[in-house]
C-alpha atoms as a PDB file:
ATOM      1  CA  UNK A   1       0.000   0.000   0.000  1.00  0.00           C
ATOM      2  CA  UNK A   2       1.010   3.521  -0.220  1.00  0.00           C
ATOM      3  CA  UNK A   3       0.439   6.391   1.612  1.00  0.00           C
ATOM      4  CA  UNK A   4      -0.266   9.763   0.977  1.00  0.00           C
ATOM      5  CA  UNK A   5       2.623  11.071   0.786  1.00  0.00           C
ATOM      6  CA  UNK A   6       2.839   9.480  -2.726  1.00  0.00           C
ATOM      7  CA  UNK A   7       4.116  12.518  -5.509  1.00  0.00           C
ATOM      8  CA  UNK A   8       2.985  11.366  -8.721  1.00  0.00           C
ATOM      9  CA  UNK A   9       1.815  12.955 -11.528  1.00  0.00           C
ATOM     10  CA  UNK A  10      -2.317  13.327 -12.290  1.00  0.00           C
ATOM     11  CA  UNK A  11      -3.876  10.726 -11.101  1.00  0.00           C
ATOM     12  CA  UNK A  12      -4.331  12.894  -7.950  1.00  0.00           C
ATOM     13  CA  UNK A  13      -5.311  16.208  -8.678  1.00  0.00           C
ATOM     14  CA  UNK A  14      -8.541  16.339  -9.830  1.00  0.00           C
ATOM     15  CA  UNK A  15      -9.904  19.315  -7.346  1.00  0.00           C
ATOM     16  CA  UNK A  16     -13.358  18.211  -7.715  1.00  0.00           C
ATOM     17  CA  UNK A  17     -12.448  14.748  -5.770  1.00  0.00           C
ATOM     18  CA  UNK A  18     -10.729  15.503  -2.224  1.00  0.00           C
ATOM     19  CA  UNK A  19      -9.189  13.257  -0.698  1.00  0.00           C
ATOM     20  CA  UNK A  20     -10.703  11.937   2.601  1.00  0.00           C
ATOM     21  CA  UNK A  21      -9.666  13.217   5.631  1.00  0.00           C
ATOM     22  CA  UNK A  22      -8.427  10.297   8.010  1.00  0.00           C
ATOM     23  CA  UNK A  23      -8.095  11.955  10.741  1.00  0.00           C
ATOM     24  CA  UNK A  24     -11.166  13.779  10.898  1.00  0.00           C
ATOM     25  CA  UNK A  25     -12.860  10.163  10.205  1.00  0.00           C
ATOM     26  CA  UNK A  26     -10.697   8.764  13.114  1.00  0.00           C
ATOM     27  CA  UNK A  27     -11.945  11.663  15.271  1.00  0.00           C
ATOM     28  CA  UNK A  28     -15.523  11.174  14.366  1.00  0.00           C
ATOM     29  CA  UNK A  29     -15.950   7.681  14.536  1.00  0.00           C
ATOM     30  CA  UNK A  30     -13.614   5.667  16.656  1.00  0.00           C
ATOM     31  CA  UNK A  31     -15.189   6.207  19.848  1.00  0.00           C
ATOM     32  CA  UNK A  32     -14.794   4.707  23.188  1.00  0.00           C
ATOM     33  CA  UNK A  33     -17.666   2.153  23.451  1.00  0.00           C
ATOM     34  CA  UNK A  34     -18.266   2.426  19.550  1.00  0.00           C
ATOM     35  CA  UNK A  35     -17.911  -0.315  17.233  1.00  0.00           C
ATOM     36  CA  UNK A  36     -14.837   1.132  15.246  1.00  0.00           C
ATOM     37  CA  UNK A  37     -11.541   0.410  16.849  1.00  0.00           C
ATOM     38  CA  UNK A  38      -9.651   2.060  14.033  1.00  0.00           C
ATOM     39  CA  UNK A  39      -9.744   3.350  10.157  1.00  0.00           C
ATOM     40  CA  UNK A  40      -7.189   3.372   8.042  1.00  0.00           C
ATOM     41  CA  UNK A  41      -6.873   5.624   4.432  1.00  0.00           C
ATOM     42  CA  UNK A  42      -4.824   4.380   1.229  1.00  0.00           C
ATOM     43  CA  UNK A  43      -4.013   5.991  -1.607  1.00  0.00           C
ATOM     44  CA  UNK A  44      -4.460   2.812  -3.297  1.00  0.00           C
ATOM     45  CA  UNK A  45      -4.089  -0.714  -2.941  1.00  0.00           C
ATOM     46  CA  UNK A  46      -5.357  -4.180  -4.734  1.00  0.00           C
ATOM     47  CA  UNK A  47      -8.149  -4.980  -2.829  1.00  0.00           C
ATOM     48  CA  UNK A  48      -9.300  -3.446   0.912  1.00  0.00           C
ATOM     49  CA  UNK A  49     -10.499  -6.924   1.438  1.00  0.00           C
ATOM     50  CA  UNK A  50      -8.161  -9.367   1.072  1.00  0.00           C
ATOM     51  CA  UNK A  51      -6.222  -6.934   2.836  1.00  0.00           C
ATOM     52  CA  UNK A  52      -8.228  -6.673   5.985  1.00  0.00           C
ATOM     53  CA  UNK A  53      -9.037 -10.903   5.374  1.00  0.00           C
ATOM     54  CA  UNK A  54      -4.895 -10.759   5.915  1.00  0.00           C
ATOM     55  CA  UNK A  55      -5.190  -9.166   9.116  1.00  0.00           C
ATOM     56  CA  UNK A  56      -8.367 -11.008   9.978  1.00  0.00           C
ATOM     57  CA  UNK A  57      -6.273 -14.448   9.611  1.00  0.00           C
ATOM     58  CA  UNK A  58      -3.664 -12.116  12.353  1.00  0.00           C
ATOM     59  CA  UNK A  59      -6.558 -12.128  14.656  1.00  0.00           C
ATOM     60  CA  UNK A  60      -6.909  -7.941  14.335  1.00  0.00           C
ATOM     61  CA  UNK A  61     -10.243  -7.014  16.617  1.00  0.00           C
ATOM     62  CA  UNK A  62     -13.381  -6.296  15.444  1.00  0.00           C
ATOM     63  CA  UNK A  63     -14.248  -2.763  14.039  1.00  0.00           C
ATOM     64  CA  UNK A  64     -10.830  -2.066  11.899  1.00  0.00           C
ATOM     65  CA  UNK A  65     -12.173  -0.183   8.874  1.00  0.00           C
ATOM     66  CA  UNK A  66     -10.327  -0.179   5.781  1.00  0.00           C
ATOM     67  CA  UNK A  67     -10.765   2.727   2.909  1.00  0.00           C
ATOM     68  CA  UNK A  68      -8.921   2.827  -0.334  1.00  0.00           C
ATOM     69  CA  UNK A  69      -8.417   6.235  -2.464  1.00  0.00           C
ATOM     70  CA  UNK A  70      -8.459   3.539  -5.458  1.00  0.00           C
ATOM     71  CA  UNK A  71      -8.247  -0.090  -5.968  1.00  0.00           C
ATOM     72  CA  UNK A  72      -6.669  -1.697  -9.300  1.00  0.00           C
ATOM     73  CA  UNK A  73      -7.969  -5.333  -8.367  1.00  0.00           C
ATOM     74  CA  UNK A  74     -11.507  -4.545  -6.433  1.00  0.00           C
ATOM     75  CA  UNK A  75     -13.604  -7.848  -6.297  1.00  0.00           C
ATOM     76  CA  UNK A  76     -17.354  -7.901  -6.904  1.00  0.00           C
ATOM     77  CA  UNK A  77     -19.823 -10.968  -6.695  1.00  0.00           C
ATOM     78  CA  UNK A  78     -18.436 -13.706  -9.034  1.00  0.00           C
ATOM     79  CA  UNK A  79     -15.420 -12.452  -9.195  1.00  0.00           C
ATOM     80  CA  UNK A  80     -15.958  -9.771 -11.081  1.00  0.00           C
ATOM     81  CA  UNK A  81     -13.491  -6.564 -10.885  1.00  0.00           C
ATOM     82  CA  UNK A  82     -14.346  -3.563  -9.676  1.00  0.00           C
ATOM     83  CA  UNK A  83     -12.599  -0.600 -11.056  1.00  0.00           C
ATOM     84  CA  UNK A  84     -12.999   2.992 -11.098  1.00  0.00           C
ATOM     85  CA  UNK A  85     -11.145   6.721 -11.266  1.00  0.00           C
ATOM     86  CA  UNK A  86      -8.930   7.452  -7.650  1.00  0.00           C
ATOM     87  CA  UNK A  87     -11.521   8.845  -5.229  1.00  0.00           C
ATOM     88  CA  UNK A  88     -14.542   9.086  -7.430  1.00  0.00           C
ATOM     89  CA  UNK A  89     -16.455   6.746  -4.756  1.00  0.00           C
ATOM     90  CA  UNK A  90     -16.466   5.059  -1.896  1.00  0.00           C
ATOM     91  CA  UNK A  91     -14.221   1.703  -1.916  1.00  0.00           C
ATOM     92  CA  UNK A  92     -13.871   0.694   2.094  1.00  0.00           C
ATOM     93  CA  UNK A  93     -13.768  -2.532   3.886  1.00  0.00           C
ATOM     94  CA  UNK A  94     -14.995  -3.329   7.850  1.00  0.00           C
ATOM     95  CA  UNK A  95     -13.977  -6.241   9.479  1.00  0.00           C
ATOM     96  CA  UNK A  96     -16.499  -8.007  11.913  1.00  0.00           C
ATOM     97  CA  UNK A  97     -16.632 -10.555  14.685  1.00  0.00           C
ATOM     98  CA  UNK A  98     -20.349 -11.295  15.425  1.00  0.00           C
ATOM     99  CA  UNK A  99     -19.943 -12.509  18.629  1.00  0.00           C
ATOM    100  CA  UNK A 100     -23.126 -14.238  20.194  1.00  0.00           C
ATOM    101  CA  UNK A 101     -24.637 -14.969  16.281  1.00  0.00           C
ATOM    102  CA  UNK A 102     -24.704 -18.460  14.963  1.00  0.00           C
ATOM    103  CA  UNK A 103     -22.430 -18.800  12.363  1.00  0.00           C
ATOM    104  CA  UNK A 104     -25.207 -19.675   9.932  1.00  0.00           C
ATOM    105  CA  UNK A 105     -26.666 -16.165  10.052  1.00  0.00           C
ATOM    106  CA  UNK A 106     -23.992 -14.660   9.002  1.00  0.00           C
ATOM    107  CA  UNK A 107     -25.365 -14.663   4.908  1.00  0.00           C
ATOM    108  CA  UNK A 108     -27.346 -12.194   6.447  1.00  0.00           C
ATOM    109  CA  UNK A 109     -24.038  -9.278   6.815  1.00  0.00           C
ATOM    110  CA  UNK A 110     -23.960  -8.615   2.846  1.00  0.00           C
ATOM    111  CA  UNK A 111     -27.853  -7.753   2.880  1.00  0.00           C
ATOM    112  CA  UNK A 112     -26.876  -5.655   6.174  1.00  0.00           C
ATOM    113  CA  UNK A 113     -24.257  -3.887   4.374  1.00  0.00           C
ATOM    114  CA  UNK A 114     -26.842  -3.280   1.831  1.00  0.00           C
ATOM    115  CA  UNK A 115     -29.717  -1.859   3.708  1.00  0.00           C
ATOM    116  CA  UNK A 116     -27.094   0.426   6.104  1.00  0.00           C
ATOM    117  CA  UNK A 117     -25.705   1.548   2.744  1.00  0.00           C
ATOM    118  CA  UNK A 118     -29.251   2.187   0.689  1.00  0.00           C
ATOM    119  CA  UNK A 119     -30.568   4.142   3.461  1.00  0.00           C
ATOM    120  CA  UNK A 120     -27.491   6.311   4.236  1.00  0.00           C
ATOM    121  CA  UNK A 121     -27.587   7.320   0.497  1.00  0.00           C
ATOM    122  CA  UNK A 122     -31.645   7.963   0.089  1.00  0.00           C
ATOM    123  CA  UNK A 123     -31.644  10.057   3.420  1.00  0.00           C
ATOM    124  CA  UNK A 124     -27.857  12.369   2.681  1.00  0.00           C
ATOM    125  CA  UNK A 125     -27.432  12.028  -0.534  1.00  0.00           C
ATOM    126  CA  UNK A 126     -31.343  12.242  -1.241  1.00  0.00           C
ATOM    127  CA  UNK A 127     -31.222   9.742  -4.129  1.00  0.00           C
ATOM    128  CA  UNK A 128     -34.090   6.784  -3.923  1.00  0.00           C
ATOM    129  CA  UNK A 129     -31.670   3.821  -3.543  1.00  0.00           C
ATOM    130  CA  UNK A 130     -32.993   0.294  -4.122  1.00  0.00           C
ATOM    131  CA  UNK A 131     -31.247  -3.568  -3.696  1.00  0.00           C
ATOM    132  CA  UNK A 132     -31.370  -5.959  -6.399  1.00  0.00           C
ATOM    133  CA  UNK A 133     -30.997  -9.252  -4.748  1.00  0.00           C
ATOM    134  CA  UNK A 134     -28.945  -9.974  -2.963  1.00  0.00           C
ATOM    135  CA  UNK A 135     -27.134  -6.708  -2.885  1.00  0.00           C
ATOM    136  CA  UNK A 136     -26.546  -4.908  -5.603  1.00  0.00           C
ATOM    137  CA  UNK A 137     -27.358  -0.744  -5.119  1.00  0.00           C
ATOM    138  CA  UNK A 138     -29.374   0.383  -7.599  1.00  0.00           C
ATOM    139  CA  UNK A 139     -31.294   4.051  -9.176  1.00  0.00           C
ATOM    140  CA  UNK A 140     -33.125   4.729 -11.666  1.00  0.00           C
ATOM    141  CA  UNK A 141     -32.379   7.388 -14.546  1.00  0.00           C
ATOM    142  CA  UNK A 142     -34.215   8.045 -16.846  1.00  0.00           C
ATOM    143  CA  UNK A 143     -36.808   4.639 -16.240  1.00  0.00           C
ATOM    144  CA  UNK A 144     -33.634   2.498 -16.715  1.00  0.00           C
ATOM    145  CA  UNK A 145     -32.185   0.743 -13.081  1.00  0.00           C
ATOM    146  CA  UNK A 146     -28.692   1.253 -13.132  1.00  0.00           C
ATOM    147  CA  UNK A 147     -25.937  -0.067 -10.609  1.00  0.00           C
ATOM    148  CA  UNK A 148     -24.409   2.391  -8.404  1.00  0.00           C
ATOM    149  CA  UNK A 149     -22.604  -0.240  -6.100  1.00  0.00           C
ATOM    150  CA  UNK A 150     -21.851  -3.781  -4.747  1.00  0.00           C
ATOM    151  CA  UNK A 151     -20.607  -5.443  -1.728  1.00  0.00           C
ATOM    152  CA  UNK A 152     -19.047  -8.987  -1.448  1.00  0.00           C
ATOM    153  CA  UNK A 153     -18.472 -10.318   2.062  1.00  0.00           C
ATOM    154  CA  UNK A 154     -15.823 -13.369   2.783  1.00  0.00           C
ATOM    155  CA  UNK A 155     -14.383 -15.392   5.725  1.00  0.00           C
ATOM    156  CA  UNK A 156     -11.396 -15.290   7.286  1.00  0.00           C
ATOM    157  CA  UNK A 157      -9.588 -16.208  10.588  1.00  0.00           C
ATOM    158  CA  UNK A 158     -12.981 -16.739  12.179  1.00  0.00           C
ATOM    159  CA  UNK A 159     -14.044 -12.785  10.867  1.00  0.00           C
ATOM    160  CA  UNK A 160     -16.251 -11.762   7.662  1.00  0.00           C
ATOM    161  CA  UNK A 161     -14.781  -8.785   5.819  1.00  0.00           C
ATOM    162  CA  UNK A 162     -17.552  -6.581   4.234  1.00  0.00           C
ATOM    163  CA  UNK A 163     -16.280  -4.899   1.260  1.00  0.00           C
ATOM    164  CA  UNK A 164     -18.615  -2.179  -0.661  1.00  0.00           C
ATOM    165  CA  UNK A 165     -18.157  -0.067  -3.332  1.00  0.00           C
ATOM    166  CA  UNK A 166     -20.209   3.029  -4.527  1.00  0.00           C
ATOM    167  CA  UNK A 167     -19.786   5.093  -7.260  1.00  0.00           C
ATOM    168  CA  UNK A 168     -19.679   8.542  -5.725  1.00  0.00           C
ATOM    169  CA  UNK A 169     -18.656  11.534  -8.729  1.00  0.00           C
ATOM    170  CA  UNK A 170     -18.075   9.291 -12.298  1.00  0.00           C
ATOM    171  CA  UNK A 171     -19.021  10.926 -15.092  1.00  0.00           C
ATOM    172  CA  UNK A 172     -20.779   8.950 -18.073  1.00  0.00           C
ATOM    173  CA  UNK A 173     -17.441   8.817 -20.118  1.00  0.00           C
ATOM    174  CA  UNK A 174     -15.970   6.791 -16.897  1.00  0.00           C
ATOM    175  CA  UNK A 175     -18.612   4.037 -16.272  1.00  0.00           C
ATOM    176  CA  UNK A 176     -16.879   0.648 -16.770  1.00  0.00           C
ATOM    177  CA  UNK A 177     -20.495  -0.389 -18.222  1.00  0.00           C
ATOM    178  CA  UNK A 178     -23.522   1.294 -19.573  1.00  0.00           C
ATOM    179  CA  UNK A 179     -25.504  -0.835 -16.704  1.00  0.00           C
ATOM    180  CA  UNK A 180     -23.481   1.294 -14.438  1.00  0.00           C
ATOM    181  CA  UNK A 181     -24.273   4.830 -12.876  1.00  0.00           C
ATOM    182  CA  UNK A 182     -23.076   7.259  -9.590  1.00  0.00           C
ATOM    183  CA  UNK A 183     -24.792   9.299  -7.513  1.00  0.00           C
ATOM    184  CA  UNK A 184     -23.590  12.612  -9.395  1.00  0.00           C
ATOM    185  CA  UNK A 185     -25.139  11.111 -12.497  1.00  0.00           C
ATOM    186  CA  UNK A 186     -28.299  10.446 -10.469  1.00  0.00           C
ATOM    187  CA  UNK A 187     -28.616  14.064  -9.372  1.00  0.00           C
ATOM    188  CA  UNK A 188     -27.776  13.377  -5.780  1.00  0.00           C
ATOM    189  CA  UNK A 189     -28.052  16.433  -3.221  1.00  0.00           C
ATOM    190  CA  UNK A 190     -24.668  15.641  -1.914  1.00  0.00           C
ATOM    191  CA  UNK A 191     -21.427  13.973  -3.059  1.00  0.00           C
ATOM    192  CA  UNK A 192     -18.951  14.762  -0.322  1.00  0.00           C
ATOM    193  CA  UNK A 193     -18.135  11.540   0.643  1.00  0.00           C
ATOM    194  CA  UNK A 194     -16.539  12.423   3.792  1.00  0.00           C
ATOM    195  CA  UNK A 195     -19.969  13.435   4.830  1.00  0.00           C
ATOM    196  CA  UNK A 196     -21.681   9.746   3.114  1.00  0.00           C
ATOM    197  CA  UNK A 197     -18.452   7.867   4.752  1.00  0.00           C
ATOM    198  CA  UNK A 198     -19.384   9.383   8.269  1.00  0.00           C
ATOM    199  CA  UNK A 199     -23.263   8.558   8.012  1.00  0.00           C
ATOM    200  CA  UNK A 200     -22.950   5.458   6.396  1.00  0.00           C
ATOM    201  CA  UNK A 201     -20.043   4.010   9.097  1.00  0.00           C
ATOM    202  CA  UNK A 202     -22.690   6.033  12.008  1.00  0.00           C
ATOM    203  CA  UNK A 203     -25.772   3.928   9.885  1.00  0.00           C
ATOM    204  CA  UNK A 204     -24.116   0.294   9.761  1.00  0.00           C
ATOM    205  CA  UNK A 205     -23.153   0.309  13.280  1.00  0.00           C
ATOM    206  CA  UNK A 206     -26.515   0.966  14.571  1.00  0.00           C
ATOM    207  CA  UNK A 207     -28.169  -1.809  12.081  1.00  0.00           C
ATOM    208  CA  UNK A 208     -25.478  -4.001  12.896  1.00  0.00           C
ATOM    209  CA  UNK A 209     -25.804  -3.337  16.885  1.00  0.00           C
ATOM    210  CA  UNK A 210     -29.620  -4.671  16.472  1.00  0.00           C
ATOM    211  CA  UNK A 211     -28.870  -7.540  14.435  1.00  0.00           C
ATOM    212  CA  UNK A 212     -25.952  -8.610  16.618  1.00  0.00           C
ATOM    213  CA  UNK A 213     -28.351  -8.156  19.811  1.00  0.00           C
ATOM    214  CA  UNK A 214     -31.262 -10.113  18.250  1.00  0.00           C
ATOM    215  CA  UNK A 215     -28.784 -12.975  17.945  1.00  0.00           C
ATOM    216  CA  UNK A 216     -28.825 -12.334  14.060  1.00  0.00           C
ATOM    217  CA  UNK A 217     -32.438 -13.444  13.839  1.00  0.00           C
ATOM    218  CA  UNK A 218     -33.409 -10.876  10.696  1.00  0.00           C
ATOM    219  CA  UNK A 219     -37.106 -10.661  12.141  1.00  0.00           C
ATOM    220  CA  UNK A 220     -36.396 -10.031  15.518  1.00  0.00           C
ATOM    221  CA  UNK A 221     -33.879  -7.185  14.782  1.00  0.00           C
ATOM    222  CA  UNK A 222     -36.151  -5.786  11.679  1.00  0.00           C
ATOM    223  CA  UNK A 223     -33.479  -6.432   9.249  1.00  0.00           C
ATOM    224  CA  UNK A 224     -35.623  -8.602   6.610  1.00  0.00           C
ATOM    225  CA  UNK A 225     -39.020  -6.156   6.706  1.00  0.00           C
ATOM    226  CA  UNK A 226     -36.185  -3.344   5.673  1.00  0.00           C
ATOM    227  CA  UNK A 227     -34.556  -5.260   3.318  1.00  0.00           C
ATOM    228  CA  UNK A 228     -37.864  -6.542   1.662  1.00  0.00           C
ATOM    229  CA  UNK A 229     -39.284  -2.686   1.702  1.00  0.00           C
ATOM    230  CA  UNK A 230     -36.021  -1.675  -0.628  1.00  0.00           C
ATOM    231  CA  UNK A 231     -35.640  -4.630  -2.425  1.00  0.00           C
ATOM    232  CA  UNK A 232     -36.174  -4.174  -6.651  1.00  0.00           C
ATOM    233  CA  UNK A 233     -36.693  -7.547  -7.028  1.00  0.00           C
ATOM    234  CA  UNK A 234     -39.198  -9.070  -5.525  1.00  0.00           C
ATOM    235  CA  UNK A 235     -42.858  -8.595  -6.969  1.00  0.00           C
ATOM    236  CA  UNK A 236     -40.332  -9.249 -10.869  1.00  0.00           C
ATOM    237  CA  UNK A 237     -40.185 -11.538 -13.373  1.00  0.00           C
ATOM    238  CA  UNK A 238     -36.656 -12.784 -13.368  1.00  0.00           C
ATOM    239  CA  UNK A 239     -34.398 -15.217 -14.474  1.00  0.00           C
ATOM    240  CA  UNK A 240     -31.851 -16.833 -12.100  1.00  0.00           C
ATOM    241  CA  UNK A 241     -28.626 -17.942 -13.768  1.00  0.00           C
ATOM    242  CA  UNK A 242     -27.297 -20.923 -10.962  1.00  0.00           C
ATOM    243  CA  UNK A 243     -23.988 -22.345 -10.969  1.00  0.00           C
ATOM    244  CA  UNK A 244     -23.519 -25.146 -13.321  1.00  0.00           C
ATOM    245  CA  UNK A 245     -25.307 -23.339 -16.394  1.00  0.00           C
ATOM    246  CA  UNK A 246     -28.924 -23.375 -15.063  1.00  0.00           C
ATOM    247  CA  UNK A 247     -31.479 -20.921 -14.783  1.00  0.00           C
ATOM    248  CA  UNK A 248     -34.562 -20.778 -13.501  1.00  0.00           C
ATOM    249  CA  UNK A 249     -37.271 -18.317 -14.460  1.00  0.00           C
ATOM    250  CA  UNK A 250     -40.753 -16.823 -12.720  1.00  0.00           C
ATOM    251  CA  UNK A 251     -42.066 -14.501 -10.089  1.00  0.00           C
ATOM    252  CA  UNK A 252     -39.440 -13.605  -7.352  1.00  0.00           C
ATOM    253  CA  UNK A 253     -42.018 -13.537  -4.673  1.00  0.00           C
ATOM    254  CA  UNK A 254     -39.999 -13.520  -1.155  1.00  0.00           C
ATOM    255  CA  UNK A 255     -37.060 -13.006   0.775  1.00  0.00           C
ATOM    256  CA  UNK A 256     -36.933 -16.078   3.298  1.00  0.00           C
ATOM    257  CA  UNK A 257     -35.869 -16.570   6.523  1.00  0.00           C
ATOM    258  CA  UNK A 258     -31.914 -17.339   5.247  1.00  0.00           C
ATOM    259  CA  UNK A 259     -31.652 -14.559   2.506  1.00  0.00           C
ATOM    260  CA  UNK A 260     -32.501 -16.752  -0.198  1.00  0.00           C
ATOM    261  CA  UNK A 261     -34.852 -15.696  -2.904  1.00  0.00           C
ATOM    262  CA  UNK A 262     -38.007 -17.571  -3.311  1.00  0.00           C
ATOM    263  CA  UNK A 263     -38.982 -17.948  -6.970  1.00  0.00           C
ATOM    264  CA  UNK A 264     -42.499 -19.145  -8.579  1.00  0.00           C
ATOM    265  CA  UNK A 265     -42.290 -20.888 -11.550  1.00  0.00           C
ATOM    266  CA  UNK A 266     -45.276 -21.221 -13.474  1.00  0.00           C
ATOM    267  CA  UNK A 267     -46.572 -24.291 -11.942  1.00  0.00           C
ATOM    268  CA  UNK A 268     -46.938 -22.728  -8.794  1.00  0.00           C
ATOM    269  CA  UNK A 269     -43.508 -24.148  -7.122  1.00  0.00           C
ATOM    270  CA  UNK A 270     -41.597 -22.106  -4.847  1.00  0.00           C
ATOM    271  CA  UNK A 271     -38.210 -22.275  -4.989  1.00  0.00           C
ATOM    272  CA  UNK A 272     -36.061 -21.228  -2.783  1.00  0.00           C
ATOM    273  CA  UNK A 273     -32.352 -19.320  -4.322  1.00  0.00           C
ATOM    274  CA  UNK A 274     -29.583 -18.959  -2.022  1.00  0.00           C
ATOM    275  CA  UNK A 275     -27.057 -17.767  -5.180  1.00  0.00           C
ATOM    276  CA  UNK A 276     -26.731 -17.049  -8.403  1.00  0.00           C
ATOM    277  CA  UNK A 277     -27.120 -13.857 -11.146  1.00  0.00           C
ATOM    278  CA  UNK A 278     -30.600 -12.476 -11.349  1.00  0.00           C
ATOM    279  CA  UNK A 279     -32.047 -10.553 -14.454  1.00  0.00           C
ATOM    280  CA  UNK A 280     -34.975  -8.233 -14.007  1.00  0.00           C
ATOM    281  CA  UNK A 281     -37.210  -9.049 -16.936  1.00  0.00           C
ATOM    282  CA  UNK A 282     -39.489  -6.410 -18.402  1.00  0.00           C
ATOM    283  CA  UNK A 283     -42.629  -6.455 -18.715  1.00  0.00           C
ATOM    284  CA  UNK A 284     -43.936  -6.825 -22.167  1.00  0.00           C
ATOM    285  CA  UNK A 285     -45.052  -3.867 -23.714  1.00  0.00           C
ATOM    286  CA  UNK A 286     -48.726  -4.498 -25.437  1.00  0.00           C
ATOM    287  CA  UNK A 287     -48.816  -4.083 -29.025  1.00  0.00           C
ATOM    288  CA  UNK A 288     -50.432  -0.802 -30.203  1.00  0.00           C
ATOM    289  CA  UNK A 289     -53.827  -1.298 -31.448  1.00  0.00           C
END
């Protein structure tokens, strides 16, 4: 990694992207009693989670946040990279030790990360953020539902890292896919991401704090009614591409009790989805008479 006291040339001095303020964030946020123990700033490295899974498998505490300026090998879902301009979003880490939840709640942290996230950006940045399951952030411009951000969550030493990524300031000439948007492109109110890191670190911490008390149970802590009220998928036609080149098509009708996705098919079967790549399907338009 490399810190900011790295000279180079432009990569860096684009005036309407600021670097974040560590310190400030340090100030702000690691609190005595608080669930951040310490945050860390990079100009740039690979990836801030196999760097925090590194220190994870060290046995570092819970609560160490991780933020990178940039990130030239970012992981998404599937292993797909993640890529994007130095400091045009929000590229951070958080490692976690869910002490008192059974292990087998733990699918529930990436749909965590997703409502904390969705909800820090609707209420600062005033942009109507939705989740395609299981956790993709999405908005809509101009009728189309465009990606704003991911997270991808992983084990390691006994921890889950929580990675997320948002697109903060790109501009349509930077988006790595026409699928792909950012809150500046969506009109948001504000883009200061100091301001978006602060609320959504304040915003996970208090989700996570109910979740963690409720044992992880996502109806006794309110996590699955607030992930079903933001979710874009459910109430769609969709097809589900599952691992080993199958899909599965029909009504996404639920979010169970594990995360997974319950599908109809058209013979009325339910079937329950705990992975794989979902496509909204449109509606048909009616012919013109």
């Amino acid at each position: 990694m490399r810190g900011f006291g790295h000279t180079g040339p432009s990569p860096w001095t684009d005036l309407e992207r600021p670097p974040l303020d560590a310190a400030v964030l340090r100030h702000d946020l690691v609190v005595p009693g608080g669930l951040w123990t310490s945050l860390d700033v990079v100009t740039e490295t690979g990836s801030t989670n196999s760097d925090l899974a590194a220190l994870a498998r060290e046995g570092a505490p819970e609560g160490a946040v991780l933020i990178a300026e940039a990130q030239n090998a970012g992981r998404g879902r599937l292993e797909r990279r993640w890529s994007a301009p130095p400091r045009s979003g929000l590229f951070l880490s958080v490692l976690l030790r869910p002490t008192g939840v059974p292990v087998e709640r733990y699918g529930w942290l990436p749909i965590l990360v997703g409502v904390a996230a969705a909800a820090t950006v609707s209420r600062i940045a005033e942009v109507d953020t939705g989740l395609k399951w299981p956790n993709d952030l999405q908005v809509v411009i101009g009728g189309e539902e465009r990606k704003i951000g991911g997270i991808l969550t992983e084990l390691s030493g006994g921890a889950v890292v929580a990675g997320l990524g948002i697109n903060v300031t790109l501009r349509t000439g930077e988006l790595p896919v026409p699928a792909a948007a950012s809150l500046t492109l969506a009109g948001a109110a504000v883009t200061d991401r100091q301001t978006l890191l602060r609320g959504l670190l304040r915003e996970f911490a208090e989700v996570y704090g109910e979740w963690r008390a409720a044992a992880g149970d996502p109806h006794a802590s309110g996590l699955l009614p607030a992930y079903t009220a933001r979710c874009t998928t459910l109430g769609r036609t969709v097809r589900v591409q599952l691992p080993g080149d199958r899909e599965l098509a029909g009504e996404a009708v639920a979010v169970d009790g594990d995360g997974r996705l319950v599908v109809r098919t058209a013979d009325g079967t339910r079937h329950p989805v705990a992975a794989g790549d979902v496509v909204h399907v449109r509606p048909e338009r009616p012919e013109s008479a």
